[in-house]
Protein backbone atom coordinates (compact mmCIF):
# COMPACT_ATOMS: atom_id res chain seq x y z
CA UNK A 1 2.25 -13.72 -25.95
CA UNK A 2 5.73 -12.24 -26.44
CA UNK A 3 6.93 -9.38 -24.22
CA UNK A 4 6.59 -5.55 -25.71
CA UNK A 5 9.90 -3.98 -26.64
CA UNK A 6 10.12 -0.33 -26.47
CA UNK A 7 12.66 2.17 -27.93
CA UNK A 8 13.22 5.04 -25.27
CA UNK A 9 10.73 6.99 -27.15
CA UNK A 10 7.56 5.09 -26.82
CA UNK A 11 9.06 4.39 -22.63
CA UNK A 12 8.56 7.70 -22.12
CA UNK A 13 5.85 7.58 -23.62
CA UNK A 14 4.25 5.21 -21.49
CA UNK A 15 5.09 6.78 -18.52
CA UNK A 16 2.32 9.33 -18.85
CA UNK A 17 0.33 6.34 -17.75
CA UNK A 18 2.35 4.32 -15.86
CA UNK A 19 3.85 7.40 -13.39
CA UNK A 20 0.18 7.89 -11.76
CA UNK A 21 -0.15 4.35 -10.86
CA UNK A 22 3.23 3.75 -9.73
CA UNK A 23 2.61 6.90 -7.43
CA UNK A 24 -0.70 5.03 -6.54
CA UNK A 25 1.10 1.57 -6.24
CA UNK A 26 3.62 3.81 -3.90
CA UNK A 27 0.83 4.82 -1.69
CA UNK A 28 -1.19 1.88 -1.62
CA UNK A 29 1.71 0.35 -0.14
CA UNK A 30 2.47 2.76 2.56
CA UNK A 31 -0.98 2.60 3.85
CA UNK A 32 -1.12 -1.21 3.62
CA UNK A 33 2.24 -1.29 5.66
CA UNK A 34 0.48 1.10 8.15
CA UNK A 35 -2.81 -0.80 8.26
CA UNK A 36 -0.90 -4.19 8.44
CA UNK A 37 1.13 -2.91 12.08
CA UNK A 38 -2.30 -1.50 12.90
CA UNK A 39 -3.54 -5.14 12.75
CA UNK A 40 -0.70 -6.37 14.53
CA UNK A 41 -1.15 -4.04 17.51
CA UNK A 42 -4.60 -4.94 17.40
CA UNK A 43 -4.27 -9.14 17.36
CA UNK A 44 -1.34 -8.74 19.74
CA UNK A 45 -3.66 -10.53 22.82
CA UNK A 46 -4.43 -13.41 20.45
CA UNK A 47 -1.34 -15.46 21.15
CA UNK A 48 -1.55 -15.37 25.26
CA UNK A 49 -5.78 -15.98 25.68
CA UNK A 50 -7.81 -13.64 22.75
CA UNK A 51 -9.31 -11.36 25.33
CA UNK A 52 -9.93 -7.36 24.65
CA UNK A 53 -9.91 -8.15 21.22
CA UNK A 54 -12.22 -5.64 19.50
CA UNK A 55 -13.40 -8.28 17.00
CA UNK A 56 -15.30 -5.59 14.50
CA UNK A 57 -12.15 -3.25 14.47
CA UNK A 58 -10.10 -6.33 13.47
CA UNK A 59 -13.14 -7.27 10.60
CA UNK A 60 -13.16 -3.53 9.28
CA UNK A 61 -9.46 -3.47 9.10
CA UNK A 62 -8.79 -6.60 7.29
CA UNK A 63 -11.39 -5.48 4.98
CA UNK A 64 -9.43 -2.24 4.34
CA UNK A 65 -6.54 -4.20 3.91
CA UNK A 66 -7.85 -6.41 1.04
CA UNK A 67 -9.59 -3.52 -0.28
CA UNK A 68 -6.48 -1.67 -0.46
CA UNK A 69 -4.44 -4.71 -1.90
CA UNK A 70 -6.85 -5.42 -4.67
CA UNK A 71 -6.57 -2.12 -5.93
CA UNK A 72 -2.38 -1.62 -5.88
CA UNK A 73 -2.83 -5.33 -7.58
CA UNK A 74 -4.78 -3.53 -10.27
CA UNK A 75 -2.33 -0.84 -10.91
CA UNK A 76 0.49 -3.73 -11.03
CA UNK A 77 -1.76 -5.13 -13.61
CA UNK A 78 -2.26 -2.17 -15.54
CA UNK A 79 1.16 -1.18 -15.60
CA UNK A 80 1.92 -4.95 -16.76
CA UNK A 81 -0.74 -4.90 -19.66
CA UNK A 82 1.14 -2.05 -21.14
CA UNK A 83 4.18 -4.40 -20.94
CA UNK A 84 6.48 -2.68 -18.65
CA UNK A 85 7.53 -4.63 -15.67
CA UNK A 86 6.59 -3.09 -12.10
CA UNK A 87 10.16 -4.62 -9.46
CA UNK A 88 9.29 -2.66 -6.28
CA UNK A 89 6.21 -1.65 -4.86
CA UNK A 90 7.76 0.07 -2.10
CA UNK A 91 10.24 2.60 -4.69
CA UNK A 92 7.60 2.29 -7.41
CA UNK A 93 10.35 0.87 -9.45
CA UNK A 94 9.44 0.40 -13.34
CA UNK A 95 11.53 -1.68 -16.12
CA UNK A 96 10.85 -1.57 -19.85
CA UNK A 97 11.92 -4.39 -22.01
CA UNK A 98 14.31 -3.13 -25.00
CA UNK A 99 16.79 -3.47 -27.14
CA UNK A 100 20.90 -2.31 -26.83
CA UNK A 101 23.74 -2.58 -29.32
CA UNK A 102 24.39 -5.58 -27.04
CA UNK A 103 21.27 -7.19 -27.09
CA UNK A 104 18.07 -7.05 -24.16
CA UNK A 105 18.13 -4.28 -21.53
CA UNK A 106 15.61 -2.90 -19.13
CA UNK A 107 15.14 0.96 -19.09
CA UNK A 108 14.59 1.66 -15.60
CA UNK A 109 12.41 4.54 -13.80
CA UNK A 110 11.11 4.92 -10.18
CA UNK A 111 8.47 7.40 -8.91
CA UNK A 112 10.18 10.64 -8.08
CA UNK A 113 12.65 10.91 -11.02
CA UNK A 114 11.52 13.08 -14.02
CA UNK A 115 11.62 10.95 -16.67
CA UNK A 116 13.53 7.71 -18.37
CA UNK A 117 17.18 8.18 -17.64
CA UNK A 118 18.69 4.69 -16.71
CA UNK A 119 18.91 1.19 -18.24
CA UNK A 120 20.36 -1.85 -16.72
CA UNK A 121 20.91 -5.46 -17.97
CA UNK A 122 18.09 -8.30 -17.17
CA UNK A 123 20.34 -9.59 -14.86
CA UNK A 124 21.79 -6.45 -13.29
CA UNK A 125 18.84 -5.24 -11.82
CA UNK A 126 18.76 -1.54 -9.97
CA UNK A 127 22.68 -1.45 -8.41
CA UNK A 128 23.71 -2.28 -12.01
CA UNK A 129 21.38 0.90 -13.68
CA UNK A 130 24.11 3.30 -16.11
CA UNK A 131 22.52 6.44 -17.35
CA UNK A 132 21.61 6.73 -20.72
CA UNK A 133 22.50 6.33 -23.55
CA UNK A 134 22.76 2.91 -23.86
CA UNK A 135 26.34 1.62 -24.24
């Protein structure tokens, strides 16, 4: 299936749906980073002979881990089907395939900025971003 190309227009568009799950995605991943240190505290005794491990804390927290994982892997998805391109799950960084004067570019958002206001080339990525317009 070829890639969706969008003019700047139909971006911003998009990013009525895409900014609440990247803010999710952003979130998700927080918490997972917490939960996953949690679990590391927790497994800590493992490595010298197992004991004091609380073996239904470390059950209920790996389940809250995949729970949590499946659903910022949903939002990834979602975000995907609409053919934008999610690069960081910690920034809730979000390319969308398009056309320049010079050929492909990426028009590049992150959670926390208002709208669409940078584009980069594919192989630039985010320290290459220029503000818009396109060159």
């Amino acid at each position: 299936m070829p890639r969706r190309v969008f003019t700047l227009e139909e971006a911003e568009e998009a990013l009525e749906t895409v900014r609440p799950l990247a803010e999710e995605i952003v979130e998700l991943r927080r918490e997972l980073v917490a939960l996953d240190e949690r679990r590391a505290r927790l497994l800590a005794p493992v490595p010298g002979n197992g004991g004091g491990i609380d073996a239904a804390a470390a059950v209920s927290l790996n389940t809250r881990i995949d729970e949590q994982a499946r659903r910022m892997s949903s939002c990834v998805s979602r975000i995907h089907e609409l053919g934008a391109l999610v690069k960081d799950l910690d920034s809730g960084l979000v390319d969308f395939p398009a056309r320049g004067r010079r050929g492909d570019v990426l028009l590049c958002w992150k959670v926390g900025e208002d709208g669409i206001g940078w584009w980069h080339g594919p192989d630039e990525g985010f320290a290459g971003r220029r503000p818009l317009p396109l060159d």
